[in-house]
PDB file of N, CA and C in Angstrom:
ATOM      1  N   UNK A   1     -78.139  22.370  22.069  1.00  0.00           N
ATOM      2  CA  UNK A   1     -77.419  21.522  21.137  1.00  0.00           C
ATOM      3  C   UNK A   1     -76.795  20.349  21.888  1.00  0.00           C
ATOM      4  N   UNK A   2     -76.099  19.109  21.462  1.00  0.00           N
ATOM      5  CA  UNK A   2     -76.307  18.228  22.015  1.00  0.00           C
ATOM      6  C   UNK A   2     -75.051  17.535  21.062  1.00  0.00           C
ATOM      7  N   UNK A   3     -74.099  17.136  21.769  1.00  0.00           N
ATOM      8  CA  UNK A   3     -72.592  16.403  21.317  1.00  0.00           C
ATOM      9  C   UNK A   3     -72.619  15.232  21.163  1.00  0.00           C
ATOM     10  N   UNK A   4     -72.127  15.023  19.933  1.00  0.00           N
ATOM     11  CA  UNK A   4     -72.136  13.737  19.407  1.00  0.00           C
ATOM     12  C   UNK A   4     -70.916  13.263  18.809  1.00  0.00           C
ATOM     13  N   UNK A   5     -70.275  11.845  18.920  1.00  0.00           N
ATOM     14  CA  UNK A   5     -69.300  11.452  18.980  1.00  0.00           C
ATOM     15  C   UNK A   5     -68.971  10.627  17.612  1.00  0.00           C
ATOM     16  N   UNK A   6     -68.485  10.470  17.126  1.00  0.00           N
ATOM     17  CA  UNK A   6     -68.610   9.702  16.351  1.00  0.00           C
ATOM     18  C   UNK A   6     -66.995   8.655  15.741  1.00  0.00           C
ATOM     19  N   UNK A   7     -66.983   7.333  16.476  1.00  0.00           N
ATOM     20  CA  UNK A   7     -66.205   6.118  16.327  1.00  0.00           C
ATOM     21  C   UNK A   7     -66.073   5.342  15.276  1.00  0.00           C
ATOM     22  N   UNK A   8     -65.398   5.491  14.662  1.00  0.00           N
ATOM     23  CA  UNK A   8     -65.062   4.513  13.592  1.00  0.00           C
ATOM     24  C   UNK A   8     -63.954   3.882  13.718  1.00  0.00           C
ATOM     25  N   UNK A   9     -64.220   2.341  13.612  1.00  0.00           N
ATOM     26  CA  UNK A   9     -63.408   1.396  14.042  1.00  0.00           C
ATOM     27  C   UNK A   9     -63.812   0.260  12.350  1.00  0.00           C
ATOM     28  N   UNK A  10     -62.353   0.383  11.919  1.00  0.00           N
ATOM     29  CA  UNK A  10     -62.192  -0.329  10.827  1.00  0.00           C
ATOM     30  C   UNK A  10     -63.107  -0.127   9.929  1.00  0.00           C
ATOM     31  N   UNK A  11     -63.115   1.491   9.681  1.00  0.00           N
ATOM     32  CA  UNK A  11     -64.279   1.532   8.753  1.00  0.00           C
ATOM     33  C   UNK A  11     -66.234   1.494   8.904  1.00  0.00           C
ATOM     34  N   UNK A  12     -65.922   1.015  10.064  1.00  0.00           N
ATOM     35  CA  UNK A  12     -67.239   1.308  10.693  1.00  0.00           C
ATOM     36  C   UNK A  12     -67.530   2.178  11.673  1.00  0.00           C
ATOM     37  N   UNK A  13     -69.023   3.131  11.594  1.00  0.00           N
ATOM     38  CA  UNK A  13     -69.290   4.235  12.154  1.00  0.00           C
ATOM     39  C   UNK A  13     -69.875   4.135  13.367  1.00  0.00           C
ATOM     40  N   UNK A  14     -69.957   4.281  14.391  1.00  0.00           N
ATOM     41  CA  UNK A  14     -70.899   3.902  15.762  1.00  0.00           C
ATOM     42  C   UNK A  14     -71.083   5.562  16.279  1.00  0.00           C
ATOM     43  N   UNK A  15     -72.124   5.876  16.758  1.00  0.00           N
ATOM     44  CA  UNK A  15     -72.264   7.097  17.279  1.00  0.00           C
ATOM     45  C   UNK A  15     -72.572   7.183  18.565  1.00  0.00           C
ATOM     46  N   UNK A  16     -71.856   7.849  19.416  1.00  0.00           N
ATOM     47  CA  UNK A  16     -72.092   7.874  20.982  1.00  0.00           C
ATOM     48  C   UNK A  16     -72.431   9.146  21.361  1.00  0.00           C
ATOM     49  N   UNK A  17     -73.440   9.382  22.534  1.00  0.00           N
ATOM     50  CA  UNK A  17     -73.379  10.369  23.327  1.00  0.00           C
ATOM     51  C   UNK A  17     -71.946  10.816  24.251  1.00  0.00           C
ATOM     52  N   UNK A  18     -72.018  12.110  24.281  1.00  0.00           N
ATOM     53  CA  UNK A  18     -70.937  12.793  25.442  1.00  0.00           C
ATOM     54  C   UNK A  18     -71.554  12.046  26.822  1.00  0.00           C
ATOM     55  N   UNK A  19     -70.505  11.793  27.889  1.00  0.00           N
ATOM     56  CA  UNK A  19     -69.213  11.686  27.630  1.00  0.00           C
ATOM     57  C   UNK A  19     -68.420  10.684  27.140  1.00  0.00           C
ATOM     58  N   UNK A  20     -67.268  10.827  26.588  1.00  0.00           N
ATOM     59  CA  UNK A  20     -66.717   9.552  26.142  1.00  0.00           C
ATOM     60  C   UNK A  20     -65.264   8.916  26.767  1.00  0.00           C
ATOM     61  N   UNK A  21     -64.464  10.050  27.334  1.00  0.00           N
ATOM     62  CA  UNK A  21     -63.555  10.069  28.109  1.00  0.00           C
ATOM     63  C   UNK A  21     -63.384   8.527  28.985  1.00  0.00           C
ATOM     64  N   UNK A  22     -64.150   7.756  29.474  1.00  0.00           N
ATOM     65  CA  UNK A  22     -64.092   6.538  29.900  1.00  0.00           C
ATOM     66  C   UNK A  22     -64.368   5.861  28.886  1.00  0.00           C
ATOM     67  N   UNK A  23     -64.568   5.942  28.271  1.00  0.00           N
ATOM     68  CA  UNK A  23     -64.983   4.654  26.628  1.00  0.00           C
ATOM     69  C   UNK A  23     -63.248   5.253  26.406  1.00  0.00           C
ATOM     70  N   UNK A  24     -62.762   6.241  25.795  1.00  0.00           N
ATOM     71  CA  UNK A  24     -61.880   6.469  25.166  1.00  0.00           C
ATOM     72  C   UNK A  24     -60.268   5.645  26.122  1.00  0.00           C
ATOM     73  N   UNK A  25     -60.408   5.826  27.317  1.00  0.00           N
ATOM     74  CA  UNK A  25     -59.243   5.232  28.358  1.00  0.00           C
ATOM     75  C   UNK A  25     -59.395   3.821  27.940  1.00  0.00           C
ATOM     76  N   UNK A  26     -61.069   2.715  28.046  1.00  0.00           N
ATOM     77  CA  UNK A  26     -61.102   1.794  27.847  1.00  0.00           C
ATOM     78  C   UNK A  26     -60.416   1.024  27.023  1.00  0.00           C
ATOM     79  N   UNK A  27     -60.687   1.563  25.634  1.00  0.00           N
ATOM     80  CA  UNK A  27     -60.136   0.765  24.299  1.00  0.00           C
ATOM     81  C   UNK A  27     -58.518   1.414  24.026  1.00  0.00           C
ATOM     82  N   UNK A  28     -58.025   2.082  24.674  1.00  0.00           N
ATOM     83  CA  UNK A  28     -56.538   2.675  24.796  1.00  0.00           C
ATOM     84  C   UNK A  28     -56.176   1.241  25.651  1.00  0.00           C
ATOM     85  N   UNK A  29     -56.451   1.121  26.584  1.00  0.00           N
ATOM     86  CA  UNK A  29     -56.013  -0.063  27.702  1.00  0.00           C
ATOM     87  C   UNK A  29     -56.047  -1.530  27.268  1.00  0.00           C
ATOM     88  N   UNK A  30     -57.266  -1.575  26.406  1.00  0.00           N
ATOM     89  CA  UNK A  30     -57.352  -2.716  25.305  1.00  0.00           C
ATOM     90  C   UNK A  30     -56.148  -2.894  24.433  1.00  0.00           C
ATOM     91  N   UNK A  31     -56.002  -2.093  23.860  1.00  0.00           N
ATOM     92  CA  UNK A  31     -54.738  -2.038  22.823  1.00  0.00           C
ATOM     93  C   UNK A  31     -53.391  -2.162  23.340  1.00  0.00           C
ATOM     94  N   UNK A  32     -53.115  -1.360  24.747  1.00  0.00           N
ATOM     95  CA  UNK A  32     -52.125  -1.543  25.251  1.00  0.00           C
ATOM     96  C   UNK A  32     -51.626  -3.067  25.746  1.00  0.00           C
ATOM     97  N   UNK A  33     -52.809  -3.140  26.382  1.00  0.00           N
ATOM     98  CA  UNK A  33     -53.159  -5.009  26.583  1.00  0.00           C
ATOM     99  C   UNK A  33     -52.706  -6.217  25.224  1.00  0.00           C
ATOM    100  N   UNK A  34     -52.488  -5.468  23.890  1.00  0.00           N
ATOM    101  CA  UNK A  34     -52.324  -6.491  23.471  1.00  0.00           C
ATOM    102  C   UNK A  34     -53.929  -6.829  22.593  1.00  0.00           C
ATOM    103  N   UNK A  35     -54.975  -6.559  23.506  1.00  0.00           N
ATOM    104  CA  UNK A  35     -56.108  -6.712  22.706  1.00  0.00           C
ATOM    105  C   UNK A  35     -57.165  -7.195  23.712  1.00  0.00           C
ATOM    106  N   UNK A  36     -58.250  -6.526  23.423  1.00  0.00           N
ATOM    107  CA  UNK A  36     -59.460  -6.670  24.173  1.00  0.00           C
ATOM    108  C   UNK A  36     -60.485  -6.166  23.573  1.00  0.00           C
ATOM    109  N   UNK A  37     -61.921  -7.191  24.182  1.00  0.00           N
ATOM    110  CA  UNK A  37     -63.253  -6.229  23.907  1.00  0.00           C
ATOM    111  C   UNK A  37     -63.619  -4.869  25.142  1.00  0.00           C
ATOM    112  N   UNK A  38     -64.105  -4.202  24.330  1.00  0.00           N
ATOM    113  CA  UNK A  38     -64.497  -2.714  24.992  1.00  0.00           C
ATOM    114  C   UNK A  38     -66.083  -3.359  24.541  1.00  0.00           C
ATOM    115  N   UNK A  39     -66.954  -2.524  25.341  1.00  0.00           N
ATOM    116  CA  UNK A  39     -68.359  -2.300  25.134  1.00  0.00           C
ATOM    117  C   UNK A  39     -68.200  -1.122  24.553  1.00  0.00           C
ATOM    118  N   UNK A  40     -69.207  -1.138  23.220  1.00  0.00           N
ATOM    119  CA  UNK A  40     -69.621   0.285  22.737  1.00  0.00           C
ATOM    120  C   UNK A  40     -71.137   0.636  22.660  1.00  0.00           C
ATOM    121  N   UNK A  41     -71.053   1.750  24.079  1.00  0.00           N
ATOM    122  CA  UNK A  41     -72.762   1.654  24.252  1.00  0.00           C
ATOM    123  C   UNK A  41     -73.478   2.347  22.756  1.00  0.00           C
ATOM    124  N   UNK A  42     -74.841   2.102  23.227  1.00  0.00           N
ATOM    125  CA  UNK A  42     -75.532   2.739  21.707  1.00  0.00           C
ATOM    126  C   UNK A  42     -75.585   4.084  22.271  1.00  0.00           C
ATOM    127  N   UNK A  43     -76.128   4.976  21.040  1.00  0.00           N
ATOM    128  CA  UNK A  43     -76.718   6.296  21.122  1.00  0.00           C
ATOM    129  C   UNK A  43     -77.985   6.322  21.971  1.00  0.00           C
ATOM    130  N   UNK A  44     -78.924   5.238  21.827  1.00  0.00           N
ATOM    131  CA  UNK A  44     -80.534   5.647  22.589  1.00  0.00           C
ATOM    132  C   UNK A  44     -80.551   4.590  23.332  1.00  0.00           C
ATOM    133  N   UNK A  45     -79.917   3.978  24.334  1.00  0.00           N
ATOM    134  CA  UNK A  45     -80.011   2.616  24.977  1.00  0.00           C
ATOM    135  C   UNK A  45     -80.110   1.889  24.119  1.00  0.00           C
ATOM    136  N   UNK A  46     -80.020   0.066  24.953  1.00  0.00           N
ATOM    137  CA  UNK A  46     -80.061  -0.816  24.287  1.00  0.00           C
ATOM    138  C   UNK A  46     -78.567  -1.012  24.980  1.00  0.00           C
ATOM    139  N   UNK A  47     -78.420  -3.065  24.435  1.00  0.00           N
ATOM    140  CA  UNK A  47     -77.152  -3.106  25.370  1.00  0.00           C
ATOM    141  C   UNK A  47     -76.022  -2.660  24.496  1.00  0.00           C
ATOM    142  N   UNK A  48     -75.620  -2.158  23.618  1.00  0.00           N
ATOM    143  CA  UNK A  48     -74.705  -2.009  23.070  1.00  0.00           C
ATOM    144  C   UNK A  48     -73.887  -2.929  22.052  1.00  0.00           C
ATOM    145  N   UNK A  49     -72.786  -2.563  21.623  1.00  0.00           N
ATOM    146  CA  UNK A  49     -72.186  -3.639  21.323  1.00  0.00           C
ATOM    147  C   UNK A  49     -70.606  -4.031  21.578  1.00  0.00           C
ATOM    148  N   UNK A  50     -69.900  -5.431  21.653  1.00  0.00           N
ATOM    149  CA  UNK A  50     -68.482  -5.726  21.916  1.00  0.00           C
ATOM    150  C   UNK A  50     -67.687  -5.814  20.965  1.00  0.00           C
ATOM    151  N   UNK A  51     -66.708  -5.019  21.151  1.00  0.00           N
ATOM    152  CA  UNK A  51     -65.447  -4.790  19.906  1.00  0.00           C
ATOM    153  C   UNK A  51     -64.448  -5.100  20.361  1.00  0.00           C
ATOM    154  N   UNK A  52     -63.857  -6.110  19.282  1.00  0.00           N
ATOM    155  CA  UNK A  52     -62.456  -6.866  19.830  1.00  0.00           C
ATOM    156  C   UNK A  52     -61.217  -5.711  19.412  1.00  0.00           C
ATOM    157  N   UNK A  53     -60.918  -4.904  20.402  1.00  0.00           N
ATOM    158  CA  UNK A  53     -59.596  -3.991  19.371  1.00  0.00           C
ATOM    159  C   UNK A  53     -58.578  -4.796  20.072  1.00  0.00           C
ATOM    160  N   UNK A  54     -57.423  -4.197  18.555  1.00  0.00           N
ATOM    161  CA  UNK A  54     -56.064  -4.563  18.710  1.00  0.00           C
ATOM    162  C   UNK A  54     -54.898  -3.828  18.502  1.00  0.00           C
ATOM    163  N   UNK A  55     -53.981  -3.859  18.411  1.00  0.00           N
ATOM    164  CA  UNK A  55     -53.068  -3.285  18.162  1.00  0.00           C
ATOM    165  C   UNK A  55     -52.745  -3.104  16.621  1.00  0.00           C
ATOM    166  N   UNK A  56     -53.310  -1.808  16.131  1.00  0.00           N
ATOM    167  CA  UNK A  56     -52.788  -1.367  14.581  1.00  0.00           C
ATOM    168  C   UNK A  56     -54.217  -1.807  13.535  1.00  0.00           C
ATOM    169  N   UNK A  57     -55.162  -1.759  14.669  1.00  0.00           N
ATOM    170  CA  UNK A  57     -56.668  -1.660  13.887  1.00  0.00           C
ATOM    171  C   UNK A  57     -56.482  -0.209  14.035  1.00  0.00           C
ATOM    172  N   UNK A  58     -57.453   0.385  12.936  1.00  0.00           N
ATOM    173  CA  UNK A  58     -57.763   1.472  12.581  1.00  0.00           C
ATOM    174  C   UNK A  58     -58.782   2.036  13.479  1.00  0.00           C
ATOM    175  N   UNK A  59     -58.866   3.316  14.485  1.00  0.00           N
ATOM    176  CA  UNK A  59     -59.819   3.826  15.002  1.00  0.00           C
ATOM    177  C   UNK A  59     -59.977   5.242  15.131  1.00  0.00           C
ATOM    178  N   UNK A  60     -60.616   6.255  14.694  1.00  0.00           N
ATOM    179  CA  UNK A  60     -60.665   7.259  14.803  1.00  0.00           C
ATOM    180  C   UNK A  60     -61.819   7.810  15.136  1.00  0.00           C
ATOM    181  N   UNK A  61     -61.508   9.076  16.115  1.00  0.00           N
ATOM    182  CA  UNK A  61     -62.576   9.800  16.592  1.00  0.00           C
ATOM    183  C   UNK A  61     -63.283  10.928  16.594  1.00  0.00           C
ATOM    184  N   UNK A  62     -64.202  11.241  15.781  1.00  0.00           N
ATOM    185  CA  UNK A  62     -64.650  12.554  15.787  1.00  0.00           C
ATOM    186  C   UNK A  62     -65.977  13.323  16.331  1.00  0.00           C
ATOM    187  N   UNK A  63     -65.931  14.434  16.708  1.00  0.00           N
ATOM    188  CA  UNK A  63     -67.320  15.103  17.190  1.00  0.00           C
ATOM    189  C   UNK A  63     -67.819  16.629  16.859  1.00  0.00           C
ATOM    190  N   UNK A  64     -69.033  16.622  16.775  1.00  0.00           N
ATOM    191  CA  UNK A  64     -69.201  17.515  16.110  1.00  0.00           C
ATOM    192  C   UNK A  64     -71.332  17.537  16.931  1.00  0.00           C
ATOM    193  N   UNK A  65     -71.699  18.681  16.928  1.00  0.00           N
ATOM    194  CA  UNK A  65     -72.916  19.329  17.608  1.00  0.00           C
ATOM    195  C   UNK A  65     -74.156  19.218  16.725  1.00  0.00           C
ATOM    196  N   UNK A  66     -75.359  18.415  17.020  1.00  0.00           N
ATOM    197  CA  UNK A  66     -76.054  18.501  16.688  1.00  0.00           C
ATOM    198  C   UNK A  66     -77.475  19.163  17.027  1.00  0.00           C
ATOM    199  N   UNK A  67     -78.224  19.697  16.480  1.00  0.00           N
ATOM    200  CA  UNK A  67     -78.984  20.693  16.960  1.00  0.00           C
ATOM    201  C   UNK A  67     -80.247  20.708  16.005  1.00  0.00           C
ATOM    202  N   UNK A  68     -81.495  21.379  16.270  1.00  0.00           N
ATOM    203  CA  UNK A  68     -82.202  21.468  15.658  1.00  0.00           C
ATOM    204  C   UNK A  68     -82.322  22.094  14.141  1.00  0.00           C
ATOM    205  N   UNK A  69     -82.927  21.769  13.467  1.00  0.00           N
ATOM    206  CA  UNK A  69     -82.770  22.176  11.832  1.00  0.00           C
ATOM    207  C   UNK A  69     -83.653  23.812  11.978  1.00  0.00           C
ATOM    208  N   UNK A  70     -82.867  24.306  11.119  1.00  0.00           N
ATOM    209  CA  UNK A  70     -82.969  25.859  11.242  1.00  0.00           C
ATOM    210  C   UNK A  70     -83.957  25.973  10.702  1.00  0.00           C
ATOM    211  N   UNK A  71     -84.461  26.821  11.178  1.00  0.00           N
ATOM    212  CA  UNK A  71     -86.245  27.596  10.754  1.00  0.00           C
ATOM    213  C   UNK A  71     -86.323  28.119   8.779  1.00  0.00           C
ATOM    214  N   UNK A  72     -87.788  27.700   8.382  1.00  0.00           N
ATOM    215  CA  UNK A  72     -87.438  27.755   6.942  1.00  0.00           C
ATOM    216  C   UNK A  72     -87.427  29.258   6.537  1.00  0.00           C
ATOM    217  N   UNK A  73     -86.763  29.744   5.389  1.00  0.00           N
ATOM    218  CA  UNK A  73     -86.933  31.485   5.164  1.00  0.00           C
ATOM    219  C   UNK A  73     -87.951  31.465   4.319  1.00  0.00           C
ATOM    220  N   UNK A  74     -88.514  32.094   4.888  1.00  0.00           N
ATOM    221  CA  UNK A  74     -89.988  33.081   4.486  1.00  0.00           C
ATOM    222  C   UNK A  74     -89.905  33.241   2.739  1.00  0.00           C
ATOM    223  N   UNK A  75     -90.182  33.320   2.015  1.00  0.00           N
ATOM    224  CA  UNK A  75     -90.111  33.866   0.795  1.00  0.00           C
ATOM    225  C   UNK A  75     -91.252  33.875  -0.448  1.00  0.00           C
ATOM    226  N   UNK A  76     -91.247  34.788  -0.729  1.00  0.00           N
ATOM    227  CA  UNK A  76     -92.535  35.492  -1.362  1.00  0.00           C
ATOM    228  C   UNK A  76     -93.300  34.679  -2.690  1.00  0.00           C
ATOM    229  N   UNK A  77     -94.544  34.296  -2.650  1.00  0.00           N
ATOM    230  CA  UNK A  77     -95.248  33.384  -3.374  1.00  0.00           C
ATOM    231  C   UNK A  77     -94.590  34.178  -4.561  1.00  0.00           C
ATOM    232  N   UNK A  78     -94.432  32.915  -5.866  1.00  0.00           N
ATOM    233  CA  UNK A  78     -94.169  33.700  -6.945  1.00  0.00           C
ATOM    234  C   UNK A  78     -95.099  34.962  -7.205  1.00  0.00           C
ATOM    235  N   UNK A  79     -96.539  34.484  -7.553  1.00  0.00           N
ATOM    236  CA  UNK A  79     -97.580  35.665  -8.028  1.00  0.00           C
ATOM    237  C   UNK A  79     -97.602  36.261  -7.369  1.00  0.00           C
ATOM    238  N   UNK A  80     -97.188  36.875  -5.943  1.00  0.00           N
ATOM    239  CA  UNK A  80     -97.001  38.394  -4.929  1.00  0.00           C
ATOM    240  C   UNK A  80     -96.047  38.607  -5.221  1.00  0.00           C
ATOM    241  N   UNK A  81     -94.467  38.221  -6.102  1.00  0.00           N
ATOM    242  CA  UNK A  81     -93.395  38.706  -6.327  1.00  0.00           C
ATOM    243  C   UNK A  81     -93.516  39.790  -7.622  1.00  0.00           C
ATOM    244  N   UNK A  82     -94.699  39.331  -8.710  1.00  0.00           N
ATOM    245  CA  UNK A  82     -95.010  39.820  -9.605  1.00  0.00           C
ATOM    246  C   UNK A  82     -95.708  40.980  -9.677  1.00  0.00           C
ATOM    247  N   UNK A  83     -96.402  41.371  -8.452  1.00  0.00           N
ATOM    248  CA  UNK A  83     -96.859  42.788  -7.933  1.00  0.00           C
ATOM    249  C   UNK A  83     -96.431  43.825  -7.443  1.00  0.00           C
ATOM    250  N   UNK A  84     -95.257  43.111  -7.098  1.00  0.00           N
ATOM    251  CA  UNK A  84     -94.654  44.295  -6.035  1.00  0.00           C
ATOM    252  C   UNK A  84     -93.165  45.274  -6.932  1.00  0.00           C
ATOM    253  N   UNK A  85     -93.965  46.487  -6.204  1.00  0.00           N
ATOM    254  CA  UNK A  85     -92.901  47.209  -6.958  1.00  0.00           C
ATOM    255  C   UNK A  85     -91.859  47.701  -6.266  1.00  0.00           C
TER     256      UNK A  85
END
């Protein structure tokens, strides 16, 4: 399974790979600053993108595991359901 982050900044969603712990110090230091761009890398490469944060923009962070989709359940053709006793 495989951790996934997920940033929303003013309403908008950006999704990052683990780890985030240096992204997260970054845009803290931004804000403290008064205001700065942070880079927000992508999920699959690519250069990313620059976000101007500030002080009393909205940002919240959540994560949660993504993993392969569970195997389908087996279940009995209708007309073999109708035979069986």
């Amino acid at each position: 399974m495989a951790i996934v982050n997920r940033l929303t900044v003013d309403g908008r969603d950006y999704f990052l790979p683990d780890p985030v712990a240096e992204l997260k110090t970054n845009i803290l230091e931004a804000i403290k600053a008064g205001g700065g761009y942070v880079n927000i890398p992508p999920l699959r490469g690519g250069p990313g993108v620059d976000i101007l944060f500030s002080p009393g923009m909205p940002v919240t962070w959540s994560q949660f595991e993504v993993g392969e989709a569970p195997a389908p359940i087996d279940e009995p053709d209708d007309e073999l359901a109708d035979y069986e006793l």
